[in-house]
Protein backbone atom coordinates (compact mmCIF):
# COMPACT_ATOMS: atom_id res chain seq x y z
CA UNK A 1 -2.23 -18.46 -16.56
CA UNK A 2 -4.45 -17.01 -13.77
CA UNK A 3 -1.54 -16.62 -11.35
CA UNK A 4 0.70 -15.05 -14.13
CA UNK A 5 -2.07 -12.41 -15.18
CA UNK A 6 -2.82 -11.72 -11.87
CA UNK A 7 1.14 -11.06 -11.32
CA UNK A 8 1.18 -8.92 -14.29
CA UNK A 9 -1.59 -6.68 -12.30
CA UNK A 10 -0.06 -6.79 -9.02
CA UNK A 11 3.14 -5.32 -11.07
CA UNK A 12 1.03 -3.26 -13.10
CA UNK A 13 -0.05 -1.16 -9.58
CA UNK A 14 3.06 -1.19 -7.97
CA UNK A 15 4.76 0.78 -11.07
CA UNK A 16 1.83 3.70 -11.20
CA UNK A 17 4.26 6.11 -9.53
CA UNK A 18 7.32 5.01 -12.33
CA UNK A 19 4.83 6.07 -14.90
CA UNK A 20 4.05 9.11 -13.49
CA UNK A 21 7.67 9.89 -13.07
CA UNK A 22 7.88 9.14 -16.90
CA UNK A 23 5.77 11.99 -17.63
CA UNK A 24 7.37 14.37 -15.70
CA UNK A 25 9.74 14.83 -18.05
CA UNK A 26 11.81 18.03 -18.10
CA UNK A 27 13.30 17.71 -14.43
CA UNK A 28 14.25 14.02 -14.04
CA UNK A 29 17.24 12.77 -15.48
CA UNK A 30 18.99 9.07 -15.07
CA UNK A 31 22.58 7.78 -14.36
CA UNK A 32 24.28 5.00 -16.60
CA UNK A 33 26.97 2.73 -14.73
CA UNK A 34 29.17 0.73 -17.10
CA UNK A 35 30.32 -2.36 -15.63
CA UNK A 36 32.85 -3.92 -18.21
CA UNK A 37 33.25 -7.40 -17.40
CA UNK A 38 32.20 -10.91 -18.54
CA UNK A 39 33.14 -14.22 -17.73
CA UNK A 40 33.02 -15.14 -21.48
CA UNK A 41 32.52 -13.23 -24.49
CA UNK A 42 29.30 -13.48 -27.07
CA UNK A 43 29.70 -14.35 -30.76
CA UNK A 44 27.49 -10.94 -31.61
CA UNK A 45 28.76 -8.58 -28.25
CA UNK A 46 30.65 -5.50 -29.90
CA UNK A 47 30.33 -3.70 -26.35
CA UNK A 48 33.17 -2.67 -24.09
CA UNK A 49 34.18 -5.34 -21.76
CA UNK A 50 36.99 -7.45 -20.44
CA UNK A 51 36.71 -11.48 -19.58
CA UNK A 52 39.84 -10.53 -16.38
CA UNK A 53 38.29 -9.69 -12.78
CA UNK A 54 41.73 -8.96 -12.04
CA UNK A 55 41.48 -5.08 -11.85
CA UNK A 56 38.03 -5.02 -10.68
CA UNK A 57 38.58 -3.49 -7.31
CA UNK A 58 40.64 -0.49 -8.78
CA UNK A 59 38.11 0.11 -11.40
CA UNK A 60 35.39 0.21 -9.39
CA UNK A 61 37.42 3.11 -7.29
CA UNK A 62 37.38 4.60 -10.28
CA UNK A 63 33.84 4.64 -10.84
CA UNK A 64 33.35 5.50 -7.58
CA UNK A 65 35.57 8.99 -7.90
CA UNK A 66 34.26 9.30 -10.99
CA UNK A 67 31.11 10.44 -9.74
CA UNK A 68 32.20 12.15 -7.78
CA UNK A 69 34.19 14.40 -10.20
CA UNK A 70 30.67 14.37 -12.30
CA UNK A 71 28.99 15.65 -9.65
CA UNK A 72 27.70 18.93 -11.37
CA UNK A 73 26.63 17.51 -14.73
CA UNK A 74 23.01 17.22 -13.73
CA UNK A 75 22.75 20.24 -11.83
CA UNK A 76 19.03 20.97 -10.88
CA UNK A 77 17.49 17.66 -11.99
CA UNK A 78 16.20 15.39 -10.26
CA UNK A 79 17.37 11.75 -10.43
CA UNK A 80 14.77 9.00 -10.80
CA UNK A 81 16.86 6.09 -11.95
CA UNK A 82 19.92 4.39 -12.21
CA UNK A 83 20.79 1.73 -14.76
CA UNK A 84 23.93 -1.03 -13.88
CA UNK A 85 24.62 -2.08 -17.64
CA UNK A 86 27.75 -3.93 -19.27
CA UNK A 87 29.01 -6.09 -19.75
CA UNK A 88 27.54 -8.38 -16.43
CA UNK A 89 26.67 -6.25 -13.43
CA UNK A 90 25.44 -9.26 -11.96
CA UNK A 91 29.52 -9.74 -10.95
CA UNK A 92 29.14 -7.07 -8.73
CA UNK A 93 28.77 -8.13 -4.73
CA UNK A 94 25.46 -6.28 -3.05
CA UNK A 95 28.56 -4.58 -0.85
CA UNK A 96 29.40 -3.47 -4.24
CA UNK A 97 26.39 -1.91 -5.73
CA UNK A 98 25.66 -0.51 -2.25
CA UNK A 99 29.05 1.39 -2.33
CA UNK A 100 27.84 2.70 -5.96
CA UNK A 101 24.88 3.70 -5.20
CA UNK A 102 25.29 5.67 -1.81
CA UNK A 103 28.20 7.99 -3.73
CA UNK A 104 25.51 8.51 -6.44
CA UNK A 105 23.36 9.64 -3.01
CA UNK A 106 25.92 11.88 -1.74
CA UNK A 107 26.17 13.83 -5.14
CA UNK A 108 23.30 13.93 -6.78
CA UNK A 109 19.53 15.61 -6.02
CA UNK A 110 17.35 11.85 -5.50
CA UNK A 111 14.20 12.70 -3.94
CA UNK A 112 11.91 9.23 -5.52
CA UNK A 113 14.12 6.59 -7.16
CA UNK A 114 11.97 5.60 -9.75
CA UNK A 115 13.37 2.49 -10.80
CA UNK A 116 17.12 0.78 -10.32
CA UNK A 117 17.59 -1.68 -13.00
CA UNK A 118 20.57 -4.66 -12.51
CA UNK A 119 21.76 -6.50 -15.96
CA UNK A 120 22.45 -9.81 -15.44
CA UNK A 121 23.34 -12.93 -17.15
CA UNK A 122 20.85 -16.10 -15.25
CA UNK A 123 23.63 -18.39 -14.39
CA UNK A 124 24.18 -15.53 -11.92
CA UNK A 125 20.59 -15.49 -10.52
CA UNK A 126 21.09 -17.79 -7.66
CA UNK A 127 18.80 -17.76 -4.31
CA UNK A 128 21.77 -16.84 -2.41
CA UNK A 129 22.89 -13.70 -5.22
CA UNK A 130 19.03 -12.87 -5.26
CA UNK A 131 18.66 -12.78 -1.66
CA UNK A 132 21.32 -10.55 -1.36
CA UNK A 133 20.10 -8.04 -3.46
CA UNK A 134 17.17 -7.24 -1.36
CA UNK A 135 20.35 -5.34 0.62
CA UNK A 136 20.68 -3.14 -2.49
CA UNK A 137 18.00 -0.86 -3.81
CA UNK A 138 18.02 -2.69 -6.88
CA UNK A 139 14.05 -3.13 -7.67
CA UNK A 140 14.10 -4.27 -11.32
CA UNK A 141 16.15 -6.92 -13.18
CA UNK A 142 17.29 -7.11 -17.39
CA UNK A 143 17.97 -10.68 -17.90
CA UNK A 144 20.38 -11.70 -20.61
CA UNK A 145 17.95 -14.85 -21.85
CA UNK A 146 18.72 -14.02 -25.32
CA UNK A 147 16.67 -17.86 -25.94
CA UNK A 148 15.21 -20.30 -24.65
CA UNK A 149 16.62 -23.06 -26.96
CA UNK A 150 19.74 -24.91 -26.12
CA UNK A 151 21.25 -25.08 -29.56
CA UNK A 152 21.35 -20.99 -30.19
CA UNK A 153 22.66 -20.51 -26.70
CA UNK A 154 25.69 -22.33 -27.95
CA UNK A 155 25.73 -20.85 -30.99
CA UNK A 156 25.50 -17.38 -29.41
CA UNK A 157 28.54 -18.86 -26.86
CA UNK A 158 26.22 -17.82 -24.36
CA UNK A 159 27.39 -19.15 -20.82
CA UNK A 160 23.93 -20.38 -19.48
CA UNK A 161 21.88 -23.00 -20.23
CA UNK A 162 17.99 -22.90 -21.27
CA UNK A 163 16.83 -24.58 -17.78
CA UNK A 164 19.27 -21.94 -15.99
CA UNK A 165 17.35 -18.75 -17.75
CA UNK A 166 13.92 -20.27 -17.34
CA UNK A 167 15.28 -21.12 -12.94
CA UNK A 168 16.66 -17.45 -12.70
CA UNK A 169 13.30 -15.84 -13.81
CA UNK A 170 11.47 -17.98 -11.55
CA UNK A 171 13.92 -18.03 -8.96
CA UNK A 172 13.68 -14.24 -8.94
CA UNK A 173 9.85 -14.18 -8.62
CA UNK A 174 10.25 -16.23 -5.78
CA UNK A 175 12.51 -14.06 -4.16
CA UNK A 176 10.54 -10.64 -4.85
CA UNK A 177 12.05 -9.34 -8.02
CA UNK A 178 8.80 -9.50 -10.09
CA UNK A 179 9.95 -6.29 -12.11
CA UNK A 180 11.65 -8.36 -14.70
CA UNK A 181 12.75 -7.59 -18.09
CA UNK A 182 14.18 -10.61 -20.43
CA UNK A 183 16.30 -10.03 -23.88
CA UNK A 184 15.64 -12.10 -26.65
CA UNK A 185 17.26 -12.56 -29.89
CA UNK A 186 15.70 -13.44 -33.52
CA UNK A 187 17.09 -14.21 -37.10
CA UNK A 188 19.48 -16.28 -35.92
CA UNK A 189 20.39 -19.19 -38.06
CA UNK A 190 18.35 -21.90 -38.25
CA UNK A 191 15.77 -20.25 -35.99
CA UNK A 192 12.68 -22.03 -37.07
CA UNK A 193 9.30 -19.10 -37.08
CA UNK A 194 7.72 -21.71 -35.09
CA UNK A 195 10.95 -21.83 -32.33
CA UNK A 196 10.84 -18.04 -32.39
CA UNK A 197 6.73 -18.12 -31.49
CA UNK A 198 7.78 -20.60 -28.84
CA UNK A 199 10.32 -18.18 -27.40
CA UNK A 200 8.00 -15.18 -27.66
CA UNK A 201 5.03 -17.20 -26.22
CA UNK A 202 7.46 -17.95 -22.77
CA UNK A 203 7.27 -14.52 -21.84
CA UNK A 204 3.13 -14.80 -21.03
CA UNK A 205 3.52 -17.70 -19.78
CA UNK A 206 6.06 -17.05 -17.49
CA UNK A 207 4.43 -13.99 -16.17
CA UNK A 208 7.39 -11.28 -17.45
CA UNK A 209 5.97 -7.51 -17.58
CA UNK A 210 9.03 -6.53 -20.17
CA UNK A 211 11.02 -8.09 -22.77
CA UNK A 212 13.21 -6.60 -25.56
CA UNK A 213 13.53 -8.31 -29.13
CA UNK A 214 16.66 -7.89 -30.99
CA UNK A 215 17.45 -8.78 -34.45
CA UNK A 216 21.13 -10.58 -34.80
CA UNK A 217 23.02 -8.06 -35.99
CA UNK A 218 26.68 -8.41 -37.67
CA UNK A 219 28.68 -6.26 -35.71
CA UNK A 220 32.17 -5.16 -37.01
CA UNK A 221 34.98 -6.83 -35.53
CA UNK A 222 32.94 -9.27 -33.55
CA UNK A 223 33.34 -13.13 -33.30
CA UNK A 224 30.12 -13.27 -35.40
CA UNK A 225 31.73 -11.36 -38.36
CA UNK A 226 34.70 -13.16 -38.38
CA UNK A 227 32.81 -16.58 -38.06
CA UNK A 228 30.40 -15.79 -41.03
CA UNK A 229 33.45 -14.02 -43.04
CA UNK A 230 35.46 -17.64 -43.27
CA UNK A 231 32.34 -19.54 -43.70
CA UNK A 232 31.89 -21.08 -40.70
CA UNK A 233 28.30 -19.92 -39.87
CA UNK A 234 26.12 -19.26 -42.17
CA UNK A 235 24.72 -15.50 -42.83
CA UNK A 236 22.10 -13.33 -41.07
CA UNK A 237 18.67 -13.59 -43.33
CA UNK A 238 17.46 -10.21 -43.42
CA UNK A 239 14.34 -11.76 -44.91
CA UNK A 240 14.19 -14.52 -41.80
CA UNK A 241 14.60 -11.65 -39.51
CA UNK A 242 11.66 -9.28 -41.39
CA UNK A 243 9.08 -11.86 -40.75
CA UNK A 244 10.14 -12.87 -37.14
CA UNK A 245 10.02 -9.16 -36.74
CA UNK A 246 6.04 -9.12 -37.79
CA UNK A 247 5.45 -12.37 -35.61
CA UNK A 248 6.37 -10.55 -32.61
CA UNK A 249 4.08 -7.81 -33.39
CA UNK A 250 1.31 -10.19 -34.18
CA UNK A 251 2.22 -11.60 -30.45
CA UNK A 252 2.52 -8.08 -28.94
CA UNK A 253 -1.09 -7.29 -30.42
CA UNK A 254 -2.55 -10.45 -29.73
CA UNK A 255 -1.10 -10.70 -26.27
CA UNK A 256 -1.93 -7.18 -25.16
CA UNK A 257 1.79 -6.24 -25.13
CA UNK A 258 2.48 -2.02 -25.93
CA UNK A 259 5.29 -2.50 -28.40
CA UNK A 260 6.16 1.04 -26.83
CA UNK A 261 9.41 1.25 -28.66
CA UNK A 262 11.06 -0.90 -32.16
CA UNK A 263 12.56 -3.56 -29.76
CA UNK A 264 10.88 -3.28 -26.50
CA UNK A 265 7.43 -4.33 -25.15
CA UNK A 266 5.73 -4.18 -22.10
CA UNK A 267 2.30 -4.95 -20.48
CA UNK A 268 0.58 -1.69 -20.10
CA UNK A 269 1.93 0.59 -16.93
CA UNK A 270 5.49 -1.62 -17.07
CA UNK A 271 7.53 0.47 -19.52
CA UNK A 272 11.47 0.72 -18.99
CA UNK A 273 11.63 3.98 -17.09
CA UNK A 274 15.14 4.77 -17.06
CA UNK A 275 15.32 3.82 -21.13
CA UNK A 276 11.84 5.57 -21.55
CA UNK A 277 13.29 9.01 -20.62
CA UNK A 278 16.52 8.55 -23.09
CA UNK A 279 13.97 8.01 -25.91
CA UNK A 280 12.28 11.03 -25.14
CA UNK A 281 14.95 13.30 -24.39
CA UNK A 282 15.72 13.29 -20.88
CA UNK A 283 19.65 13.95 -20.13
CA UNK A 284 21.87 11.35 -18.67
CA UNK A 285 25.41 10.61 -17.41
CA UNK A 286 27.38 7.81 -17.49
CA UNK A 287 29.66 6.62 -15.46
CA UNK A 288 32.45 4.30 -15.92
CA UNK A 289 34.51 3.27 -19.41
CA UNK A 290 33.02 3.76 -23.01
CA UNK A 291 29.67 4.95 -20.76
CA UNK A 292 28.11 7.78 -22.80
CA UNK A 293 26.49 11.45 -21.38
CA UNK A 294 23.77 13.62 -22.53
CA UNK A 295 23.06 17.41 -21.32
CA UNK A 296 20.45 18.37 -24.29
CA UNK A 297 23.02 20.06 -26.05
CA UNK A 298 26.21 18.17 -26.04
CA UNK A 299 26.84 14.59 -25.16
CA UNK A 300 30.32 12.59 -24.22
CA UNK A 301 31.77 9.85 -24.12
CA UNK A 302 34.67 8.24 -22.19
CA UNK A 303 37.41 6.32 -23.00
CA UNK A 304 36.82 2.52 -24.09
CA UNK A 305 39.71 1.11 -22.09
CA UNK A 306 39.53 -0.37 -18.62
CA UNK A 307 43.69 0.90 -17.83
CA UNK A 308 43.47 4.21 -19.37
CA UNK A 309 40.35 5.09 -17.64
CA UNK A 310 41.49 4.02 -14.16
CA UNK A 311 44.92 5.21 -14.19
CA UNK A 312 43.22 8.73 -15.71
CA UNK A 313 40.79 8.88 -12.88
CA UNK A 314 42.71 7.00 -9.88
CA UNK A 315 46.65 8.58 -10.37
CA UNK A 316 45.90 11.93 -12.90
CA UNK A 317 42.68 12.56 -11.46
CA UNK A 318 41.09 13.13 -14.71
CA UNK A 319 38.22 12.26 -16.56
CA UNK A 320 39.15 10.14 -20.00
CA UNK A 321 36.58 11.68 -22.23
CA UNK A 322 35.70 13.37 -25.65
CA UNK A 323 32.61 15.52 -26.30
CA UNK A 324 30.46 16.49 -29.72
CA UNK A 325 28.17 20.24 -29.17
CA UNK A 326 25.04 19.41 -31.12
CA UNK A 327 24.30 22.11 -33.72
CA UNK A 328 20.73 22.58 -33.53
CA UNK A 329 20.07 20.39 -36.85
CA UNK A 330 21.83 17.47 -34.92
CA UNK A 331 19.16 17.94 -32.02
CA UNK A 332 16.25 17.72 -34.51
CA UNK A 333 17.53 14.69 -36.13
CA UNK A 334 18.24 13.29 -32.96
CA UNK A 335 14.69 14.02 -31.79
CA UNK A 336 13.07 12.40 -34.73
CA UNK A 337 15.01 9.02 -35.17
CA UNK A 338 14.49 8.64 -31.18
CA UNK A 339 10.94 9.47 -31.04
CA UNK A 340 10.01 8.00 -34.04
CA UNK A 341 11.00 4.38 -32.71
CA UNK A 342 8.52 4.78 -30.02
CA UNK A 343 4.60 4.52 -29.88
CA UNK A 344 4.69 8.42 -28.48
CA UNK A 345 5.61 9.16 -32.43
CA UNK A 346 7.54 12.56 -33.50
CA UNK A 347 5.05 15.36 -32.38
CA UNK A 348 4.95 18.01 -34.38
CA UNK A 349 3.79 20.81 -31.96
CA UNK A 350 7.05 20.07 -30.26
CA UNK A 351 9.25 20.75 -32.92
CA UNK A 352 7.21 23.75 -33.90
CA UNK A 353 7.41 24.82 -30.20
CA UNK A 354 11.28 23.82 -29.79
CA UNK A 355 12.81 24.57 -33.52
CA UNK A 356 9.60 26.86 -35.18
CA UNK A 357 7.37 26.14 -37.86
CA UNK A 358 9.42 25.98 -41.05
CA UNK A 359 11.25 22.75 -39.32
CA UNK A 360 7.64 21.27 -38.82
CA UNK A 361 6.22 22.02 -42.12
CA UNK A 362 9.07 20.60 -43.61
CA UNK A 363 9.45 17.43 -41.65
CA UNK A 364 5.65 16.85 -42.60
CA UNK A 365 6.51 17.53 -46.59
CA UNK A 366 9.88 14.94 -45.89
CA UNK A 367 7.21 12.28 -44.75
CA UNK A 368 5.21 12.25 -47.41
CA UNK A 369 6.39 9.49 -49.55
CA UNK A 370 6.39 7.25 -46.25
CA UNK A 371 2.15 8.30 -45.76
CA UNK A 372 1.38 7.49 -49.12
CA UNK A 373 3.26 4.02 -48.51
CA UNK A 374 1.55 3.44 -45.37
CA UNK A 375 4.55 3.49 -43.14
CA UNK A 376 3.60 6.47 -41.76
CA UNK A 377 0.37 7.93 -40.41
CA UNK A 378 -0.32 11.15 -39.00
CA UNK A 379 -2.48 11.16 -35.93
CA UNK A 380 -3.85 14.71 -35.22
CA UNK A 381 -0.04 16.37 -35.00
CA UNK A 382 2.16 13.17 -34.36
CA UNK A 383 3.69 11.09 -36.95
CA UNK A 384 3.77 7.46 -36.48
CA UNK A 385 5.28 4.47 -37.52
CA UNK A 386 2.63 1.57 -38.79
CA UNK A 387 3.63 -1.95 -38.34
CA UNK A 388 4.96 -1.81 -42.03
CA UNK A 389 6.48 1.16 -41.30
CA UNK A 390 8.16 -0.23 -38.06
CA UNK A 391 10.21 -2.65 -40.54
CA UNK A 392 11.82 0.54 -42.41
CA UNK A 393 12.28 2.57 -39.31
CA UNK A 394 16.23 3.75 -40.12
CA UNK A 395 15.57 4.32 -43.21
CA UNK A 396 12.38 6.59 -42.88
CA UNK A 397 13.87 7.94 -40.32
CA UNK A 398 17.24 8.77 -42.37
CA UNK A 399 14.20 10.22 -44.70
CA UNK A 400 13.04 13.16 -42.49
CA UNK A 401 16.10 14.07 -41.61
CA UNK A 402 17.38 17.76 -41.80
């Protein structure tokens, strides 16, 4: 345990300038790259992907003009991150990110890159793959663990193995990529509270700065919904989730964890920087199919289909999207169900700053019921989700809203 806390430290040093970059909030913005591929699809995934590698290469042109093309979305910010998400980045060749990355360069203002964060799945996490990536800028790593027990990898139809997730986190250590971030997954079936401790309790002992807890959720038109729909797994336990829920923010408190957001926790100083800033308002574009774009006031969203999007962008040299203007009751709500997820809270100075004070008084007269339940406190101007309150967090949220 000595070696792992004093790992945690090391990392805990080497990310002051991320945090710093967190707080300087009103010029830096982040980029999104969709990669839509997997080897094998997940009984819960209801992302955009496609299992074929066969029209990688002109898809990835795509991207690549994309960018381009996007060039003047973020005009005068200041790019601190960029985020390779799927699907499985960790398909992508280092000659591949590399060619990503330097036409984000060429377009867009990067004066500190805060953070570049590479998805990938651990069967992917070999020396050889990890080696290469110290060619990339890539300086951070979201690892699809989802468990560390054999019998819900299966049931999840994950494609690696328990001893492959608990090799690729070590085998990235080894290699330099300390910055690590792990998914796991709760309520599952059978998931014993004990099992779920046991997952949770890998993290510390492993040395991981980050993870992110997710309930299983029944997505529509997922292999999971159609498995539970003719009976052949059982159904989600809302109840089974709720208490794994309040085990991991037993661990979180007992562990020294901030549970900085409703499904992500971090030793102090290791916060997700890139998802950080869309939590608190930052704008974004994304790049690549189904990848979504905020400017403050509108956001977009481009077509979820690998063809249509590449023929758009490659042969009509257009870009396959839709977009939704916020009216300024849309930006409220928006502010309040994404800040009140985090440990930051919904401040009400801001929204009497931003929207003026009859929003704020209001807002504080819609939380009422929640304070006298204990779900909410206020703290000086902020309202904040209690661990109780953390449990009802759509629903209070849905609450407040204008």
């Amino acid at each position: 345990m000595q070696e792992c806390e004093l790992n945690m430290r090391r990392q805990q040093c080497l990310s002051l300038r991320s945090m710093q970059l967190i707080n300087e909030q009103s010029n830096n913005a982040g980029i999104y790259l969709h990669i839509p591929f997997c080897r094998q699809a997940c009984i819960y995934c209801n992302f955009h992907f496609s299992t074929s590698l066969k029209y990688k290469d002109e898809l990835l042109a795509a991207m690549v003009n994309e960018i381009a093309m996007q060039k003047g979305y973020l005009e005068g910010k200041n790019i601190t991150t960029i985020y390779l998400g799927g699907g499985t980045p960790s398909l992508l060749t280092a000659d591949e990110i590399n060619v990503l990355t330097e036409t984000v360069y060429k377009n867009f203002n990067i004066t500190t890159l805060a953070e570049f964060t590479l998805e990938a799945n651990p069967d992917d996490l070999t020396k050889n793959y990890l080696n290469s990536l110290k060619q990339t800028q890539v300086n951070r790593l979201s690892i699809g663990t989802q468990s560390f027990i054999e019998r819900d990898l299966r049931y999840m139809k994950r494609i690696h193995t328990a001893q492959e997730a608990d090799y690729a986190i070590k085998a990235a250590q080894d290699t330099g990529l300390a910055n690590i971030s792990i998914d796991l997954i709760y309520g599952t079936p059978g998931l014993t509270n004990a099992e779920w401790k046991g997952n949770i309790s890998k993290v510390a002992e492993l040395g991981i700065p980050h993870f992110s807890a997710y309930a299983l959720t029944v997505e529509e038109k997922t292999a999971l919904q159609h498995a539970i729909t003719n009976k052949k797994s059982a159904p989600v336990s809302p109840a089974q989730a709720a208490t794994q829920f309040e085990l991991l923010m037993d661990y979180a408190g007992e562990k020294g964890y901030d549970h900085y957001e409703i499904s992500n926790l971090a030793v102090p100083g290791m916060h997700a920087v890139h998802n950080t800033n869309y939590w608190r308002g930052n704008h974004y574009l994304g790049i690549g199919p189904s990848a979504h774009s905020f400017n403050g006031v509108s956001r977009k969203w481009n077509v979820a289909n690998n063809a249509l999007y590449t023929q758009s962008i490659n042969t009509d040299k257009k870009i396959p999207s839709e977009q939704e203007t916020l009216t300024v009751t849309q930006q409220l709500n928006e502010y309040v169900m994404t800040s009140l997820r985090t440990m930051w809270g919904c401040d009400l100075s801001y929204v009497r700053s931003k929207w003026g004070n009859d929003y704020a008084s209001e807002l504080l007269k819609n939380a009422t019921e929640s304070r006298e339940r204990n779900r909410i406190i206020l703290d000086g101007e902020v309202l904040k989700l209690t661990n109780k309150g953390k449990l009802y967090a759509d629903s209070i949220a849905s609450d407040l809203f204008f």
